[in-house]
PDB file of N, CA and C in Angstrom:
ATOM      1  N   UNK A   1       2.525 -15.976  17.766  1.00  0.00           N
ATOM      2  CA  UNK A   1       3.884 -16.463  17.595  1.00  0.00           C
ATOM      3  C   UNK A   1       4.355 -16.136  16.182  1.00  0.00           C
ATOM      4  N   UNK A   2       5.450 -15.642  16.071  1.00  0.00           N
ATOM      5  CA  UNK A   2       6.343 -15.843  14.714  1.00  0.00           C
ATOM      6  C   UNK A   2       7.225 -16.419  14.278  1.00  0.00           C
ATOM      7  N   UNK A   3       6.889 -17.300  13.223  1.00  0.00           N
ATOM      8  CA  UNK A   3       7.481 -18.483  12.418  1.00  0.00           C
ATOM      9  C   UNK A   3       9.016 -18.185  12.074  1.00  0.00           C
ATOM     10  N   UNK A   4       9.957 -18.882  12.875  1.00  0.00           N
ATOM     11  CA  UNK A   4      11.103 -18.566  12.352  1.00  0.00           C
ATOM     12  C   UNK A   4      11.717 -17.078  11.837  1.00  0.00           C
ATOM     13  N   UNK A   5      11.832 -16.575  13.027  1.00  0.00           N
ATOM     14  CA  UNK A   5      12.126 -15.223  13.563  1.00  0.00           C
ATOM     15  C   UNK A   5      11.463 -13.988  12.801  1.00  0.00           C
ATOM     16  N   UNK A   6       9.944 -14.473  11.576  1.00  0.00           N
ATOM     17  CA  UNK A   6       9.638 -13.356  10.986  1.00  0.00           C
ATOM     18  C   UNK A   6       8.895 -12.545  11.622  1.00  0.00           C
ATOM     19  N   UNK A   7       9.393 -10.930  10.805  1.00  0.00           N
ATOM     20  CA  UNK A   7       9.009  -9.951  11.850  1.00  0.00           C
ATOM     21  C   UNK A   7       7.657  -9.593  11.613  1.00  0.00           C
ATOM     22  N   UNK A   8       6.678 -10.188  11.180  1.00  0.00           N
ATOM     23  CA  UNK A   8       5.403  -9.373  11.368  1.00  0.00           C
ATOM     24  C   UNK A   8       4.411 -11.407  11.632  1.00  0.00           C
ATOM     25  N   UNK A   9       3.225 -11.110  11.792  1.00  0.00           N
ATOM     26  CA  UNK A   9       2.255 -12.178  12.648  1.00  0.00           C
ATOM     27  C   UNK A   9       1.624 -12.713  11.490  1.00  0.00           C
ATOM     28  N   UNK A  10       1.964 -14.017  11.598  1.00  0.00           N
ATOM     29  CA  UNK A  10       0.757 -14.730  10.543  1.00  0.00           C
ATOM     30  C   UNK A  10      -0.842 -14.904  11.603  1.00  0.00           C
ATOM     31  N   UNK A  11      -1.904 -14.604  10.907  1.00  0.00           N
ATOM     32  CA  UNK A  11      -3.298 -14.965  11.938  1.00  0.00           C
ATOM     33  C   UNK A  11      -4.097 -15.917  11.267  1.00  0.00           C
ATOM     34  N   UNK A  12      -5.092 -16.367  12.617  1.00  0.00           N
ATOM     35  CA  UNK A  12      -5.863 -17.357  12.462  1.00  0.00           C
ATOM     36  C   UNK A  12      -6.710 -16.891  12.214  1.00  0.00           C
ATOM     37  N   UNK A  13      -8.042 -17.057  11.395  1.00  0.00           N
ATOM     38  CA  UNK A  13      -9.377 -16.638  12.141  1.00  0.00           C
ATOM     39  C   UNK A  13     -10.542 -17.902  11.862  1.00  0.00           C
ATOM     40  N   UNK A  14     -10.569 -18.262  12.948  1.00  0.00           N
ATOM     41  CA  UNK A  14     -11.635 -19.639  12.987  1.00  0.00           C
ATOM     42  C   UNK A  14     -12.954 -19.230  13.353  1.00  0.00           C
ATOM     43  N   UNK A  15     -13.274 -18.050  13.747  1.00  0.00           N
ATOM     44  CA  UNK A  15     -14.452 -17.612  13.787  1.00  0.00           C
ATOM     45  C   UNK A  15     -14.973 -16.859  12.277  1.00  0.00           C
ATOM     46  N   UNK A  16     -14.076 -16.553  11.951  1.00  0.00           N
ATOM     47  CA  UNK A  16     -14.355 -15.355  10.625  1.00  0.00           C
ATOM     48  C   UNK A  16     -14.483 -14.283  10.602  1.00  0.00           C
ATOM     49  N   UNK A  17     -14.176 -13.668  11.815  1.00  0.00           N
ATOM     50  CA  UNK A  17     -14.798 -12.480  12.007  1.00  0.00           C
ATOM     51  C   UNK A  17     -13.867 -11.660  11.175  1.00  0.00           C
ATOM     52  N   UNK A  18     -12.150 -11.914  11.663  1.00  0.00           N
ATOM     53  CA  UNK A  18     -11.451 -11.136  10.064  1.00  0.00           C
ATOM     54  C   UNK A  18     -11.667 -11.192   8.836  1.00  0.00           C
ATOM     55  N   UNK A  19     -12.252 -12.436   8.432  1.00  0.00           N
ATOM     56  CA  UNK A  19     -12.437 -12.553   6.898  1.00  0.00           C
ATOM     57  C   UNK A  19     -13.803 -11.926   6.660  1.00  0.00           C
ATOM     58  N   UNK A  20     -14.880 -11.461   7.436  1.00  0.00           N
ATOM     59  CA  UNK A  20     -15.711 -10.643   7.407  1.00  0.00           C
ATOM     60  C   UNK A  20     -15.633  -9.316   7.102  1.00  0.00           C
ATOM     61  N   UNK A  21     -14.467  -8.906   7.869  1.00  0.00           N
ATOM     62  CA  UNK A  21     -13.819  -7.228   7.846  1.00  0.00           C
ATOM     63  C   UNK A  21     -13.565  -7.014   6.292  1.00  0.00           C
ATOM     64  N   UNK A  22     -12.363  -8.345   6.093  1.00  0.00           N
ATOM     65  CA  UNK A  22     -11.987  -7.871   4.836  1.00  0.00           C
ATOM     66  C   UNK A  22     -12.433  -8.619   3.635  1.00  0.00           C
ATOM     67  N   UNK A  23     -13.677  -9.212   3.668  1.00  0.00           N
ATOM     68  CA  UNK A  23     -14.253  -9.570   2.598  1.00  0.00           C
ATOM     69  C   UNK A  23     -13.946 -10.738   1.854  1.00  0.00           C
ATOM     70  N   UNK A  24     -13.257 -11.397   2.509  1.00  0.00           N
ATOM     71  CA  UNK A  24     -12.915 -12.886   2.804  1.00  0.00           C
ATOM     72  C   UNK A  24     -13.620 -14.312   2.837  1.00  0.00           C
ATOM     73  N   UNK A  25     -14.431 -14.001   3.410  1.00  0.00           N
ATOM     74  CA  UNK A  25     -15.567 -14.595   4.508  1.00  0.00           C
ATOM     75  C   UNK A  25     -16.324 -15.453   3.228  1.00  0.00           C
ATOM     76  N   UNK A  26     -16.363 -16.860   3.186  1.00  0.00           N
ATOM     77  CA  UNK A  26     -17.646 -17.252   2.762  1.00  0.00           C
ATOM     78  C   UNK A  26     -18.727 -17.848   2.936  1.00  0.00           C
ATOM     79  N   UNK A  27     -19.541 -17.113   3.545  1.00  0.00           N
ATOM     80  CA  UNK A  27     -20.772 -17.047   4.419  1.00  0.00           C
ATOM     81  C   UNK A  27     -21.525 -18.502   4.192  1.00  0.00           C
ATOM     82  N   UNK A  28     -21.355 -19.412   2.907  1.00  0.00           N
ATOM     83  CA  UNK A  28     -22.177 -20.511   2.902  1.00  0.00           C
ATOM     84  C   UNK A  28     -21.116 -21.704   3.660  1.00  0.00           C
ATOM     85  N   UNK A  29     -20.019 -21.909   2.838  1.00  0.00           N
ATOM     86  CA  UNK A  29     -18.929 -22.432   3.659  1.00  0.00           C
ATOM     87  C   UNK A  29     -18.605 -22.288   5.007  1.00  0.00           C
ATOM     88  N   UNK A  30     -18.783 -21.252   5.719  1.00  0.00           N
ATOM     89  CA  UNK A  30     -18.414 -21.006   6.948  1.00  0.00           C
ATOM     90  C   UNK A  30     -17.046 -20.895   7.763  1.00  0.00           C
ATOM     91  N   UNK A  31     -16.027 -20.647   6.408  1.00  0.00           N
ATOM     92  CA  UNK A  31     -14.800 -20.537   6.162  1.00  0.00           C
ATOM     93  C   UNK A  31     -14.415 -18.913   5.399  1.00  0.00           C
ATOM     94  N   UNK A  32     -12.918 -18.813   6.036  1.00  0.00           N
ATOM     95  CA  UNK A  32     -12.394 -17.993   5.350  1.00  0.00           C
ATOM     96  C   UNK A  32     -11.997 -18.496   3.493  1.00  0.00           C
ATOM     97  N   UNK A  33     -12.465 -17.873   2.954  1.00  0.00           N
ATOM     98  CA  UNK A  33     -11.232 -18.391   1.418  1.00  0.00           C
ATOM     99  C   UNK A  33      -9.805 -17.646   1.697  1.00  0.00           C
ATOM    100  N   UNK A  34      -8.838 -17.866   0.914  1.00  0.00           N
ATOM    101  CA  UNK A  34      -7.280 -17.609   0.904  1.00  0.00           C
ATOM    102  C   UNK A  34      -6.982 -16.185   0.794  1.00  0.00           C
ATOM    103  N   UNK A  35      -7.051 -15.299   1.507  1.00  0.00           N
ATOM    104  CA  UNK A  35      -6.884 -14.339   1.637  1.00  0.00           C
ATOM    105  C   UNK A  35      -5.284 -13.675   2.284  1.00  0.00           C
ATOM    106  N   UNK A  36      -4.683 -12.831   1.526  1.00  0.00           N
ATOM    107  CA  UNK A  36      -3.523 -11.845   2.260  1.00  0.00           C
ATOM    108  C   UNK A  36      -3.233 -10.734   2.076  1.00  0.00           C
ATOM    109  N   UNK A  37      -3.116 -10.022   3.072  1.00  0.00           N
ATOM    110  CA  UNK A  37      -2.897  -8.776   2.707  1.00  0.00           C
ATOM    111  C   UNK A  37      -1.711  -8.058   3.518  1.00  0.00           C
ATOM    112  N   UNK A  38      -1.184  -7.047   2.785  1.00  0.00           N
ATOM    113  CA  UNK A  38       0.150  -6.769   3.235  1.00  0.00           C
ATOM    114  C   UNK A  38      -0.009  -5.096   3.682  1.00  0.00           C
ATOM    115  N   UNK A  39      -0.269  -5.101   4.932  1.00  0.00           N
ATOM    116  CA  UNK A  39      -0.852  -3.860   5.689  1.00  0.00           C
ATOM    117  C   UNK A  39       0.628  -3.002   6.258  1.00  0.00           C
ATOM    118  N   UNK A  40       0.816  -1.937   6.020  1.00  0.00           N
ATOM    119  CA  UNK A  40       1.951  -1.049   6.274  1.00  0.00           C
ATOM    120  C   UNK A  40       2.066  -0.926   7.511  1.00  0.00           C
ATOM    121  N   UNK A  41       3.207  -0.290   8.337  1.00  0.00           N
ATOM    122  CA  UNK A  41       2.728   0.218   9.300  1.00  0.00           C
ATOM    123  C   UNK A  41       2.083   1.315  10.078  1.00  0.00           C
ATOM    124  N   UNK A  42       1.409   2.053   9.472  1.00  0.00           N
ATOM    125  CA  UNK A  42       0.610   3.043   9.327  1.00  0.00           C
ATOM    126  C   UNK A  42      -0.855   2.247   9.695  1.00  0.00           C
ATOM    127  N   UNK A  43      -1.029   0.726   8.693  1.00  0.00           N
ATOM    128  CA  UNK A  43      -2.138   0.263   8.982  1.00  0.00           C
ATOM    129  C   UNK A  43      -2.711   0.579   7.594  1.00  0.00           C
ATOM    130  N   UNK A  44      -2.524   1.164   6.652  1.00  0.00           N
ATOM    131  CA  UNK A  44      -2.849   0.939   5.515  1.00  0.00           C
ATOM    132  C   UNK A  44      -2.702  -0.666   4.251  1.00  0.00           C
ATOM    133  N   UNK A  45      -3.519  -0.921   3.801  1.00  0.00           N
ATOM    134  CA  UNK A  45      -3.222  -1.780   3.046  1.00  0.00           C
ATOM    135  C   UNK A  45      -2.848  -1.546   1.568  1.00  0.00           C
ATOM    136  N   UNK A  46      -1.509  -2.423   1.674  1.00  0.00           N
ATOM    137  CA  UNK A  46      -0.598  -1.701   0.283  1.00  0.00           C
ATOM    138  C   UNK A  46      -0.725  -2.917  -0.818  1.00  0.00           C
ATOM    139  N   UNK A  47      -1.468  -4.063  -0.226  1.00  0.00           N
ATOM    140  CA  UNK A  47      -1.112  -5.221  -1.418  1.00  0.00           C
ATOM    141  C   UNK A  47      -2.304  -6.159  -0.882  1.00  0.00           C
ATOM    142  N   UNK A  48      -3.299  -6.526  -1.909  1.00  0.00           N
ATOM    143  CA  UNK A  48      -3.476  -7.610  -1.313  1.00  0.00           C
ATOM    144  C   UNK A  48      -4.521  -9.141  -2.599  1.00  0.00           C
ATOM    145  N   UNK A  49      -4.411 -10.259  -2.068  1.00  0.00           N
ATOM    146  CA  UNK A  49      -4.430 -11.065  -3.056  1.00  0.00           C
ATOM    147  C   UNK A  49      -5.520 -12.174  -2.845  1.00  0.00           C
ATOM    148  N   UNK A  50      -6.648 -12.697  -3.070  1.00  0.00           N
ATOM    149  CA  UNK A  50      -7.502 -13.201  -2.659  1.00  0.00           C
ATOM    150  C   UNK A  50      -7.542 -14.569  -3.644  1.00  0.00           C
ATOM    151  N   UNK A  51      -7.331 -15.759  -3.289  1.00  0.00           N
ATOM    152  CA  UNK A  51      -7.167 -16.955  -4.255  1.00  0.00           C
ATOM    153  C   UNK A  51      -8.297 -18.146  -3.507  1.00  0.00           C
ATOM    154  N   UNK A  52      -9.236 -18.871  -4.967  1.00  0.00           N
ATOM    155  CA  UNK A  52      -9.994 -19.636  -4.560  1.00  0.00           C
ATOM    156  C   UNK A  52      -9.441 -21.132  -3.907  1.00  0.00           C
ATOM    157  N   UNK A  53      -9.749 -22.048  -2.653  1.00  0.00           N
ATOM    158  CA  UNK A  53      -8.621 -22.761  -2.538  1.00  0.00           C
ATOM    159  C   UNK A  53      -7.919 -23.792  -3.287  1.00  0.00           C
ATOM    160  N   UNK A  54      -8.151 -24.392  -4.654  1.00  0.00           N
ATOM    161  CA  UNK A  54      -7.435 -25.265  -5.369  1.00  0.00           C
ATOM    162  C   UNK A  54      -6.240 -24.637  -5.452  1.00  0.00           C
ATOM    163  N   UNK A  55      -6.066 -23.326  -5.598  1.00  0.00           N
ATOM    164  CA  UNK A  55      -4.537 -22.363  -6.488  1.00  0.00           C
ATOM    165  C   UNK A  55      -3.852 -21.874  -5.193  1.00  0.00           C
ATOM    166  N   UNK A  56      -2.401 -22.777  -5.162  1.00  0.00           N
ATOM    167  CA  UNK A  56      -1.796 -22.475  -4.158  1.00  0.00           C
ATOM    168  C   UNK A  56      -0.954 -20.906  -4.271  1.00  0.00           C
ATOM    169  N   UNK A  57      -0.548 -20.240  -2.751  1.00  0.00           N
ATOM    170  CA  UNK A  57       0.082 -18.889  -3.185  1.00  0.00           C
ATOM    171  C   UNK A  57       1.271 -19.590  -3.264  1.00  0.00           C
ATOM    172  N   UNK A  58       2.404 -18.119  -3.416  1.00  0.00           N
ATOM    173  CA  UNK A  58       3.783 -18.479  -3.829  1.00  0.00           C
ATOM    174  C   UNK A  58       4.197 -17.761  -2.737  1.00  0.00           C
ATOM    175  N   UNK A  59       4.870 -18.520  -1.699  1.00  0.00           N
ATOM    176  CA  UNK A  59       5.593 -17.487  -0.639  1.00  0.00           C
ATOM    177  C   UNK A  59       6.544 -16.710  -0.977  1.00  0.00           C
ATOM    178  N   UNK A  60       7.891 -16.760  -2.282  1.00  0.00           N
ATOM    179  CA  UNK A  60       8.544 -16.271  -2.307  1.00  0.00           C
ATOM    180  C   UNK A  60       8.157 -14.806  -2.880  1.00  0.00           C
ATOM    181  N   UNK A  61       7.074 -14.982  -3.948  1.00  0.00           N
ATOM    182  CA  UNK A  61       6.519 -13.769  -4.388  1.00  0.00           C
ATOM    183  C   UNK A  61       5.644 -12.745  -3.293  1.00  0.00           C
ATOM    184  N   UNK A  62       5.253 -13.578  -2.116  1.00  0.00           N
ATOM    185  CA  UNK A  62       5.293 -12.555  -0.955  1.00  0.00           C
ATOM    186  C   UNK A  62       6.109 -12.397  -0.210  1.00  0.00           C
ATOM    187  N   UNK A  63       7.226 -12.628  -0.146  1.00  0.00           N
ATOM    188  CA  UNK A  63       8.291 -12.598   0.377  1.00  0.00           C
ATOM    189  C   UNK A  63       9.265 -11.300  -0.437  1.00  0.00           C
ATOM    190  N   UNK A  64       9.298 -11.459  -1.760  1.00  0.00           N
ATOM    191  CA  UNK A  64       9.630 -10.448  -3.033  1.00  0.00           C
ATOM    192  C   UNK A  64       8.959  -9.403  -2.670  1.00  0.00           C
ATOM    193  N   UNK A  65       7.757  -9.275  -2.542  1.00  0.00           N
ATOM    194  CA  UNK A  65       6.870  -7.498  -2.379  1.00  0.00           C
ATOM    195  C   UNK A  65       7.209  -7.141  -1.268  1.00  0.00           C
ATOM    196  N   UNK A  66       7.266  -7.926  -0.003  1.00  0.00           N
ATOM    197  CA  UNK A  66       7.300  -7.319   1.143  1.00  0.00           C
ATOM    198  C   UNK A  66       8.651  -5.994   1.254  1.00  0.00           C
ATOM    199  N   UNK A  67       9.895  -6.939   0.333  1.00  0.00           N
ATOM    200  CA  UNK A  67      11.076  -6.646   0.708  1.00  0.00           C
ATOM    201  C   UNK A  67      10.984  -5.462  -0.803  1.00  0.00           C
ATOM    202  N   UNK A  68      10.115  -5.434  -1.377  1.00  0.00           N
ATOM    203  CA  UNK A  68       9.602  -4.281  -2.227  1.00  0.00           C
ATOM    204  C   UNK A  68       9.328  -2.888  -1.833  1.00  0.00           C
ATOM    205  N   UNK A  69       7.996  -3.346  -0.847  1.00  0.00           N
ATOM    206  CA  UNK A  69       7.296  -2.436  -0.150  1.00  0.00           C
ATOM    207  C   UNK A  69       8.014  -1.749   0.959  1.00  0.00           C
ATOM    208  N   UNK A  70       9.016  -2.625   1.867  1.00  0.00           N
ATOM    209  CA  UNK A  70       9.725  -1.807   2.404  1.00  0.00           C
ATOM    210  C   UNK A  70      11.294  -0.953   1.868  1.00  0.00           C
ATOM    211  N   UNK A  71      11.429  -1.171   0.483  1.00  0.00           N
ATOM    212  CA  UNK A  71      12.451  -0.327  -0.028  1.00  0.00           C
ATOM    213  C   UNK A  71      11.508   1.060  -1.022  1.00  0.00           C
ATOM    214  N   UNK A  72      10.239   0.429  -1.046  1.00  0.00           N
ATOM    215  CA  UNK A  72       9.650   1.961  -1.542  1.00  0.00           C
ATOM    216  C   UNK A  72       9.466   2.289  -0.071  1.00  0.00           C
ATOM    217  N   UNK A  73       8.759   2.424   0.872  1.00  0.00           N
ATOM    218  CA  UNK A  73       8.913   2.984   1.819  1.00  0.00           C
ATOM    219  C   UNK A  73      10.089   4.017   2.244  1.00  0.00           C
ATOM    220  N   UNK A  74      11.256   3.170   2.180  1.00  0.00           N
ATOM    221  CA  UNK A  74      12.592   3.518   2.592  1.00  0.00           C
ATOM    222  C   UNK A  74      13.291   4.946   1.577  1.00  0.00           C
ATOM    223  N   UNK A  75      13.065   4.479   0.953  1.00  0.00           N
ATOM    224  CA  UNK A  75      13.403   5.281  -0.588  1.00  0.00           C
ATOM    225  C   UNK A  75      12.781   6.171  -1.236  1.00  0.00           C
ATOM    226  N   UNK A  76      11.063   6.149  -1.163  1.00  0.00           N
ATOM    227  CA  UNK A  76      10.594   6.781  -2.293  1.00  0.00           C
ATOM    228  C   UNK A  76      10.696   6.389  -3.488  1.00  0.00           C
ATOM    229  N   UNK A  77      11.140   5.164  -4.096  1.00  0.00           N
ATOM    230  CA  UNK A  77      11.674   4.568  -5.244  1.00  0.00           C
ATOM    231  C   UNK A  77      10.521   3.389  -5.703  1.00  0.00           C
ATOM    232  N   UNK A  78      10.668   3.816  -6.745  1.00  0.00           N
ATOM    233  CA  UNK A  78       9.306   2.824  -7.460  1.00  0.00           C
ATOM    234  C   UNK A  78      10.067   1.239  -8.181  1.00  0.00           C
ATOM    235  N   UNK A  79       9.292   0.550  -7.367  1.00  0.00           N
ATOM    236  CA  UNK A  79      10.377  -1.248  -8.132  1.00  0.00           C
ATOM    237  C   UNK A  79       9.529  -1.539  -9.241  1.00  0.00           C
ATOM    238  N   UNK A  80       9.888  -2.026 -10.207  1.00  0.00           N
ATOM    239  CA  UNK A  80       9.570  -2.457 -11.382  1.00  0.00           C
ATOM    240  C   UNK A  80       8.812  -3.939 -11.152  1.00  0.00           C
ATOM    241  N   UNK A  81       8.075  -4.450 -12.114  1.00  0.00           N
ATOM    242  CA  UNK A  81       7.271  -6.151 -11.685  1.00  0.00           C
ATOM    243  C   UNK A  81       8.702  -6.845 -12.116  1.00  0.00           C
ATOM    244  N   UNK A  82       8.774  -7.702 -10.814  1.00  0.00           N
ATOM    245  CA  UNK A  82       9.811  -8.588 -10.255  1.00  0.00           C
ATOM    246  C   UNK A  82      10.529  -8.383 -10.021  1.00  0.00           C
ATOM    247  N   UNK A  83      11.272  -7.309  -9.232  1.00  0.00           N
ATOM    248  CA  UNK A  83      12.166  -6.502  -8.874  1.00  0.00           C
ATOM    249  C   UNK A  83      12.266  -7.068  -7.600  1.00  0.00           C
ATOM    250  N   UNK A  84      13.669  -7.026  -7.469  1.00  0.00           N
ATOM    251  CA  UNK A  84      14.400  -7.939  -6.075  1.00  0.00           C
ATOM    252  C   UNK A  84      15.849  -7.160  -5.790  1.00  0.00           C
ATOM    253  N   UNK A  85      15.661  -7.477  -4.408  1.00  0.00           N
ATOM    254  CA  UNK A  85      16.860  -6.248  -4.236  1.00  0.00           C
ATOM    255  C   UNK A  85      18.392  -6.263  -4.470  1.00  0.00           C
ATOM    256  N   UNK A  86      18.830  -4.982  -4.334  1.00  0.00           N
ATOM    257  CA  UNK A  86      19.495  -4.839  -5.624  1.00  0.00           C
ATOM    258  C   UNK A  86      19.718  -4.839  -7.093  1.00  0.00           C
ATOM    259  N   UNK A  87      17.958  -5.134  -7.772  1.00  0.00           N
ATOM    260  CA  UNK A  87      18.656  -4.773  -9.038  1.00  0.00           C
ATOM    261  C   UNK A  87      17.763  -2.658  -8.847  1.00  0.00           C
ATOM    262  N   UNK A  88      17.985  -2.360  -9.932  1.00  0.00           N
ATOM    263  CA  UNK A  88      17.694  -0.879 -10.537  1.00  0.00           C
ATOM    264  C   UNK A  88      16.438  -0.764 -10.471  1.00  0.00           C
ATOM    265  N   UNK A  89      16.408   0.233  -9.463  1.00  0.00           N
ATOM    266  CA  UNK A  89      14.520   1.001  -9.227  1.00  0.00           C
ATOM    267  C   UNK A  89      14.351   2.021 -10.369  1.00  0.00           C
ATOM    268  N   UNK A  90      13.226   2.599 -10.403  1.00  0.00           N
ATOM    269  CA  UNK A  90      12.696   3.915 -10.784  1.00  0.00           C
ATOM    270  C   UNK A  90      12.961   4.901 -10.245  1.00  0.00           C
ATOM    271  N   UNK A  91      13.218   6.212 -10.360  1.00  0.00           N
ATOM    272  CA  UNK A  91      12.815   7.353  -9.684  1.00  0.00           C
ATOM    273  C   UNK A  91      11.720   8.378 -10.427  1.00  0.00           C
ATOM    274  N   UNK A  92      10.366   8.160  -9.543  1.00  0.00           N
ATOM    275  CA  UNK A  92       9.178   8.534 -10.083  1.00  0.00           C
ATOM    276  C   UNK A  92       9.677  10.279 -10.056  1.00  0.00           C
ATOM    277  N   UNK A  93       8.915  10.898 -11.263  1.00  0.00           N
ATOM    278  CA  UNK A  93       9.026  12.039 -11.614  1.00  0.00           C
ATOM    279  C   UNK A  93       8.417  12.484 -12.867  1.00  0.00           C
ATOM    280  N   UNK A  94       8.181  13.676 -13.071  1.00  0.00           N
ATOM    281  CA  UNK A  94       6.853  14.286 -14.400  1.00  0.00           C
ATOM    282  C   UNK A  94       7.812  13.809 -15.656  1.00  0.00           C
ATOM    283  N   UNK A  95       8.784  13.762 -15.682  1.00  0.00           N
ATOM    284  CA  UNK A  95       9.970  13.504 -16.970  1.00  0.00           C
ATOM    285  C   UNK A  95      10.201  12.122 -17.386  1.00  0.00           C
ATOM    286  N   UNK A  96       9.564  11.099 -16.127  1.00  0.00           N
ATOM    287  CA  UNK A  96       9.455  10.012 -16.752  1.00  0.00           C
ATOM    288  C   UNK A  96       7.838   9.512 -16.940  1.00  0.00           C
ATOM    289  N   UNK A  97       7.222   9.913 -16.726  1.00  0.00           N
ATOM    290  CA  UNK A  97       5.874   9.790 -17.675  1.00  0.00           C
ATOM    291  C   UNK A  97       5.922   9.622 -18.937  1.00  0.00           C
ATOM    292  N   UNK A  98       5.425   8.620 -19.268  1.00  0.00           N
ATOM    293  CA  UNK A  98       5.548   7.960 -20.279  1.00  0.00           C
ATOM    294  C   UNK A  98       6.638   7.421 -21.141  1.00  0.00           C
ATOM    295  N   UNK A  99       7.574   7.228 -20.342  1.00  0.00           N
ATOM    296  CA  UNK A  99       9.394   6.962 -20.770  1.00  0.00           C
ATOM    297  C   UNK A  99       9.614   5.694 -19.919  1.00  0.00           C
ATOM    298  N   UNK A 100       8.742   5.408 -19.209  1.00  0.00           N
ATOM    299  CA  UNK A 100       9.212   4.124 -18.339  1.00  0.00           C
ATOM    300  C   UNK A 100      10.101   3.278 -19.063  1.00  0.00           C
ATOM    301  N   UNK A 101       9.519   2.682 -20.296  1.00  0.00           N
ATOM    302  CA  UNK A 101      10.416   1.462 -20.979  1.00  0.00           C
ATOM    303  C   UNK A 101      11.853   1.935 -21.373  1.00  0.00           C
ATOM    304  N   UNK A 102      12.139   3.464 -21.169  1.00  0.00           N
ATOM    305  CA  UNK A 102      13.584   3.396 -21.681  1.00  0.00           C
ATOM    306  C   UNK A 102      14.571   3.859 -20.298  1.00  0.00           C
ATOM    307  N   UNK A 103      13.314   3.685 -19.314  1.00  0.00           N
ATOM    308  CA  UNK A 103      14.141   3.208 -17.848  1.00  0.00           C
ATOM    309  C   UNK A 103      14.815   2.043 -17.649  1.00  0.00           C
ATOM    310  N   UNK A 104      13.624   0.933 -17.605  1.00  0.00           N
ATOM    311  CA  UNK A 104      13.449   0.054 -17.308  1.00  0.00           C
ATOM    312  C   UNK A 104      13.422  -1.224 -18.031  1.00  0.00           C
ATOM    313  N   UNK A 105      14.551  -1.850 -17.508  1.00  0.00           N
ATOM    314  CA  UNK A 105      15.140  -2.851 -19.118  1.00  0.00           C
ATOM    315  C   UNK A 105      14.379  -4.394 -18.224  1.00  0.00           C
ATOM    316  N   UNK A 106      13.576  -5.245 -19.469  1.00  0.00           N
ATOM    317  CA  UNK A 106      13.216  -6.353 -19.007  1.00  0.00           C
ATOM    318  C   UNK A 106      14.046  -7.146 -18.886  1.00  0.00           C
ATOM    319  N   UNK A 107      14.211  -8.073 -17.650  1.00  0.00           N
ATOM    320  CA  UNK A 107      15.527  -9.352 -17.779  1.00  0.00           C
ATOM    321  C   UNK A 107      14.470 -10.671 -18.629  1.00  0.00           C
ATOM    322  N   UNK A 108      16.119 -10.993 -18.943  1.00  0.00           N
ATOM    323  CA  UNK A 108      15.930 -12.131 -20.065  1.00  0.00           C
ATOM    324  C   UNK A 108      15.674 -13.489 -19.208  1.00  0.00           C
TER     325      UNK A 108
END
């Protein structure tokens, strides 16, 4: 099922067998630890973040990459850290090697 019309599947795994795959798994516990990963559709994994359970995640900051990952996808365009849409991407190229910072202005 998906939570309020989002388009990709949150999963369970009460056996562990996913958190086994991806290295998750803690074999004395018999639990997954906090694991996510943000798999393309290709099936590649483009992001992913592994937290011990006291430290909660931040949905909006996965919510922020997703809508990242699918405008580099879309684009070819490289987002800057904390980049949200609509503000000013990159356009990766040999001429900006090593010029990034006079791309890319930090917000205040």
């Amino acid at each position: 099922m998906v939570p309020r019309g989002m388009p990709y599947a949150l999963v369970s795994d009460a056996g562990g067998k996913i958190g086994q795959v991806y290295g998750v798994y803690d074999e004395e516990a018999g639990v997954d630890i906090r694991g996510r990963f943000l798999i393309d559709p290709d099936g590649v994994i483009q992001a992913m973040e592994v937290m011990t359970p006291p430290v909660g995640r931040n949905f909006s900051e996965l919510i922020r990459q997703i809508m990242a990952f699918q405008h580099v996808r879309a684009t070819n365009e490289a987002t800057p850290a904390g980049w949200t849409p609509g503000e000013p991407t990159l356009k990766p190229s040999p001429a900006l090697v090593g010029k990034v910072w006079k791309e890319w202005k930090v917000k205040d």
